[in-house]
N, C-alpha and C. Protein backbone atom coordinates (compact mmCIF):
# COMPACT_ATOMS: atom_id res chain seq x y z
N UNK A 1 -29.52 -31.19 9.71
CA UNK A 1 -28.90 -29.93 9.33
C UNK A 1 -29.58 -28.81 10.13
N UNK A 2 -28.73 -27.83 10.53
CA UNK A 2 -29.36 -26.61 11.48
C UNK A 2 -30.38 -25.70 10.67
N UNK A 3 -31.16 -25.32 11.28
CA UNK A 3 -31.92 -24.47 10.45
C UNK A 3 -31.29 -22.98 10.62
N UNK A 4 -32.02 -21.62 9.57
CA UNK A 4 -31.02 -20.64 9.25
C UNK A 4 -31.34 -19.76 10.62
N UNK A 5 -32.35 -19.99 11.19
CA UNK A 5 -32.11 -19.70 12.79
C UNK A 5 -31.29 -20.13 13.72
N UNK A 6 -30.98 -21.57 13.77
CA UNK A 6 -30.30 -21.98 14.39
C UNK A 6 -28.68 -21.23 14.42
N UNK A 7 -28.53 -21.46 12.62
CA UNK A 7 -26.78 -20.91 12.72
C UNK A 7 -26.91 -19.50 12.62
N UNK A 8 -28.49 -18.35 12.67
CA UNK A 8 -27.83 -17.36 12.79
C UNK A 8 -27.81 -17.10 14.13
N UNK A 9 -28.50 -17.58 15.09
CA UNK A 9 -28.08 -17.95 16.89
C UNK A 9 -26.56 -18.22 16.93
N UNK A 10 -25.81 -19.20 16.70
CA UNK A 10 -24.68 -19.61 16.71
C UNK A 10 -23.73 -18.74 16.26
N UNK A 11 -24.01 -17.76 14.76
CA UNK A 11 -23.43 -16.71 14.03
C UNK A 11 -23.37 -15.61 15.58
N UNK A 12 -24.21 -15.27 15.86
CA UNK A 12 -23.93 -14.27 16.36
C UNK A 12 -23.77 -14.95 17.84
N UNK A 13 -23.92 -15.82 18.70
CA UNK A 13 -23.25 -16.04 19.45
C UNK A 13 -21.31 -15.97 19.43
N UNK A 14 -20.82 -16.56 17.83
CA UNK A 14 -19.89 -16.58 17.86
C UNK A 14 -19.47 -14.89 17.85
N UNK A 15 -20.04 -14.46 17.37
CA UNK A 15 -19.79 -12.70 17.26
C UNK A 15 -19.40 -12.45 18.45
N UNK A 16 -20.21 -12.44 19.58
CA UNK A 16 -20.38 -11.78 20.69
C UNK A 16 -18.85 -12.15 21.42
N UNK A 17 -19.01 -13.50 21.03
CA UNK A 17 -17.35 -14.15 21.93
C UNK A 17 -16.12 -13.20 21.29
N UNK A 18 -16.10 -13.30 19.90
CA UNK A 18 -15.52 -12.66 19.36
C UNK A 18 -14.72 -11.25 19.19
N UNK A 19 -15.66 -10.08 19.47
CA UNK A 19 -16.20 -8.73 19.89
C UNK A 19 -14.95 -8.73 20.25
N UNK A 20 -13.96 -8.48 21.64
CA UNK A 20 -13.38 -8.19 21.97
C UNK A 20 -12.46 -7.96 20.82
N UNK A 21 -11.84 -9.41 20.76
CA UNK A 21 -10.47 -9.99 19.99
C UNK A 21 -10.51 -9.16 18.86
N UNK A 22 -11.90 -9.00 17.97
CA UNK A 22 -11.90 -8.07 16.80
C UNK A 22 -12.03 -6.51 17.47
N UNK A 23 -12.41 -6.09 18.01
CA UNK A 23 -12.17 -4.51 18.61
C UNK A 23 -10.81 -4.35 18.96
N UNK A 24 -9.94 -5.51 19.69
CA UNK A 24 -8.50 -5.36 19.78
C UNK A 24 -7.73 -5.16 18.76
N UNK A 25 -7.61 -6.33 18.01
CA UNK A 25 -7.46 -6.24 16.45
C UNK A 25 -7.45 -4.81 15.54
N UNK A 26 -8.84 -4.27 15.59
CA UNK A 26 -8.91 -3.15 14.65
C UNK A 26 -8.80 -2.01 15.65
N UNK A 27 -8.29 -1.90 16.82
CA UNK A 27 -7.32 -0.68 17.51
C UNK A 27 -6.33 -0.60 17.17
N UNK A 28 -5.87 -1.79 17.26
CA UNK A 28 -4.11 -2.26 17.04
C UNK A 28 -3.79 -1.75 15.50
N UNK A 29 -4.80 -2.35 14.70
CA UNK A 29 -3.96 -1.66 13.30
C UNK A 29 -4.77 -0.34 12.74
N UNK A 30 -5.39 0.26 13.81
CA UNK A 30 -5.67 1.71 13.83
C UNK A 30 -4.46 2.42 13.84
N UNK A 31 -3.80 2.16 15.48
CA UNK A 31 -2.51 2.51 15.75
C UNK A 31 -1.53 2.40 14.80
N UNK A 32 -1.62 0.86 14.32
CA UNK A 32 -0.42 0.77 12.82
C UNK A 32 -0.23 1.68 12.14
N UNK A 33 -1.57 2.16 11.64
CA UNK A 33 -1.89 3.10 10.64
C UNK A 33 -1.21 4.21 10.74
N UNK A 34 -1.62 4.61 11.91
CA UNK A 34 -0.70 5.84 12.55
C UNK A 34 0.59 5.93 12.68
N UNK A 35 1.14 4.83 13.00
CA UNK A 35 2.43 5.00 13.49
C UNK A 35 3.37 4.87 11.91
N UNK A 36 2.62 4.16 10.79
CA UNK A 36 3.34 3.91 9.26
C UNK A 36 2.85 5.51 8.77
N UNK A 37 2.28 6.49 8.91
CA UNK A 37 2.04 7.40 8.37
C UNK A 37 2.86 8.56 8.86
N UNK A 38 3.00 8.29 10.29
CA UNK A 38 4.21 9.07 10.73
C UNK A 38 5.57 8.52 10.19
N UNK A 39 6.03 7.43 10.29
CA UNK A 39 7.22 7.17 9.58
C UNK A 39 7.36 7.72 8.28
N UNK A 40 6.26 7.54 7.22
CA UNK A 40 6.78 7.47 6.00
C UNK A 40 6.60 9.17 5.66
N UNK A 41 6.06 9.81 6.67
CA UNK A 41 6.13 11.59 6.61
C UNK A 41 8.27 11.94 7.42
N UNK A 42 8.23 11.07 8.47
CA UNK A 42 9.80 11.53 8.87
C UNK A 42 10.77 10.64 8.05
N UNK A 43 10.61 9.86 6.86
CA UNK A 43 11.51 9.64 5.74
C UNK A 43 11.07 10.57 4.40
N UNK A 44 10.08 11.07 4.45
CA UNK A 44 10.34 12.01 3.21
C UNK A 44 10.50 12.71 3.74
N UNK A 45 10.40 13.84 5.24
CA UNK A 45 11.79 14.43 5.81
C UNK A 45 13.04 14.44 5.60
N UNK A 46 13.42 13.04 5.96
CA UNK A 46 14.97 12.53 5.56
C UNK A 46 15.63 12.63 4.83
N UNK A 47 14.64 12.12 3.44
CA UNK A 47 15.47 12.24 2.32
C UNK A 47 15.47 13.93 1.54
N UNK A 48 14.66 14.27 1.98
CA UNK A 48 14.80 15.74 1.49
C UNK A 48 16.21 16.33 2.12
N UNK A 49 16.09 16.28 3.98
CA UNK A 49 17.05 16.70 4.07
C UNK A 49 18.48 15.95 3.65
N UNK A 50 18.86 14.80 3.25
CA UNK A 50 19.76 14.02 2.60
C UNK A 50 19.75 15.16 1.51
N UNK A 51 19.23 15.23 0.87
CA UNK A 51 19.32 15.86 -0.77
C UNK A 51 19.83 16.75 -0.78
N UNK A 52 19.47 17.82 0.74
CA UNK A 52 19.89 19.00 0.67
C UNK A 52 21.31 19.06 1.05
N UNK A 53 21.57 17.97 1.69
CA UNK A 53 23.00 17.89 2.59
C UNK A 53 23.99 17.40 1.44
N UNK A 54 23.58 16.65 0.38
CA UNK A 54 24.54 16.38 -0.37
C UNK A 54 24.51 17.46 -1.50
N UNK A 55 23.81 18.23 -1.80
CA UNK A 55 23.96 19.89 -2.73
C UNK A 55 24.92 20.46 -1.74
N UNK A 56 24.65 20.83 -0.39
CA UNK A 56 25.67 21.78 -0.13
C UNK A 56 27.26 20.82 -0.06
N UNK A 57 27.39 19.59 0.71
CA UNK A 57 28.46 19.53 -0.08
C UNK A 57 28.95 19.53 -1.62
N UNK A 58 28.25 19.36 -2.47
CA UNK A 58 28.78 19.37 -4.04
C UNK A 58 28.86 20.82 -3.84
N UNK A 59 28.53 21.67 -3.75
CA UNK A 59 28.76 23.68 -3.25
C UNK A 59 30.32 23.20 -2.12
N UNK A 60 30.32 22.83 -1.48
CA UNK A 60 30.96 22.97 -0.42
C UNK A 60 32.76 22.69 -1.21
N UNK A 61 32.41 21.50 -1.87
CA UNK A 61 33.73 20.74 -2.57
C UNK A 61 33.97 21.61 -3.94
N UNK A 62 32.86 22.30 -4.86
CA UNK A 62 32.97 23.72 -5.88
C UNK A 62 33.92 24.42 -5.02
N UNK A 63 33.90 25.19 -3.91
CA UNK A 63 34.04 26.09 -3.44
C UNK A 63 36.05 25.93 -2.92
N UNK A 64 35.96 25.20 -1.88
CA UNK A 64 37.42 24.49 -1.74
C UNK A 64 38.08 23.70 -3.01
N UNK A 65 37.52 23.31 -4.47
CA UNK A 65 38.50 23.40 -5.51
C UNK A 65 38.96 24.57 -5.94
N UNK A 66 38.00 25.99 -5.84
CA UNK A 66 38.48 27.07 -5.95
C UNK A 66 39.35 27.74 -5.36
N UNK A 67 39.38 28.03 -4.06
CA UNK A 67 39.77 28.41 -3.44
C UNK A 67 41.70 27.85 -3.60
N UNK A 68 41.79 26.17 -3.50
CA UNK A 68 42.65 25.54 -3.98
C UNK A 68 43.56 26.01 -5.19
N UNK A 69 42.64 26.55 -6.17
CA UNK A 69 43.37 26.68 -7.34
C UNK A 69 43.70 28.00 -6.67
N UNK A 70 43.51 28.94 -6.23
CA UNK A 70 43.74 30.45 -6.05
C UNK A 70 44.57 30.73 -5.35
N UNK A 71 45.37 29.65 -4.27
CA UNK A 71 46.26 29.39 -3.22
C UNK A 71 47.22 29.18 -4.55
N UNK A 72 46.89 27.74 -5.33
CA UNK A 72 48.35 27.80 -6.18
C UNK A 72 48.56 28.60 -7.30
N UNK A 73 47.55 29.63 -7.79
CA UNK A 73 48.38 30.66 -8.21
C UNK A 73 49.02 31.77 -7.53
N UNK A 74 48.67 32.05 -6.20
CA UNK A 74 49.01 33.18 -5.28
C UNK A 74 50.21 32.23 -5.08
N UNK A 75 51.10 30.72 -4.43
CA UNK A 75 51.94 30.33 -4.35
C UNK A 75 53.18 30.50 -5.35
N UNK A 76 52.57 30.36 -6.94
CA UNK A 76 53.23 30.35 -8.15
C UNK A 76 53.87 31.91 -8.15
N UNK A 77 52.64 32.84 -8.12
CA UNK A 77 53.46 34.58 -8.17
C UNK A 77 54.13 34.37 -6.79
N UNK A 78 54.49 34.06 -5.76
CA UNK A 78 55.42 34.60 -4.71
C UNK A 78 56.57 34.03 -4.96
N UNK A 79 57.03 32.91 -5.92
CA UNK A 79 57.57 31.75 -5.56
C UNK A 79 58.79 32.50 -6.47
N UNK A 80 59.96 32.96 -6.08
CA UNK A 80 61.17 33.20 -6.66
C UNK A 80 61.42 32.80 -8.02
N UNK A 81 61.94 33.29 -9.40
CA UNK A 81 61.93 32.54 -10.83
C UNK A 81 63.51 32.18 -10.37
């Protein structure tokens, strides 16, 4: 059996090989990080502006039922008895 010198020689030999692949690794989901924090800031963008876009149409469709009704009473008074 190795002694605890032996495998911590080996431990950190394997480290050293290692080093790269894990520095690549924890860039890469550095970047992740970044790039999911920007997304999930330009979807609560989104949906805000969604929210807002569907108020002004519910305003938009208020507005043209009115208007609608005000055409057919202005139609009704012109309209010959």
């Amino acid at each position: 059996m190795p002694t605890q010198e032996e495998r911590l020689t080996e431990l950190e030999q394997t480290m050293t090989e290692y080093r790269p692949v894990l520095q690549s690794m924890a860039y890469e989901l550095t970047m992740v990080k970044g790039l999911i924090v920007n997304q999930v800031e330009i979807t609560r963008q989104l949906k805000q502006d969604m929210q807002e876009s569907k108020q002004d149409m519910a305003d938009l469709k208020k507005r043209l039922a009115r208007i609608e009704e005000q055409l057919a009473t202005i139609l009704t008074l012109l309209k010959p008895s």
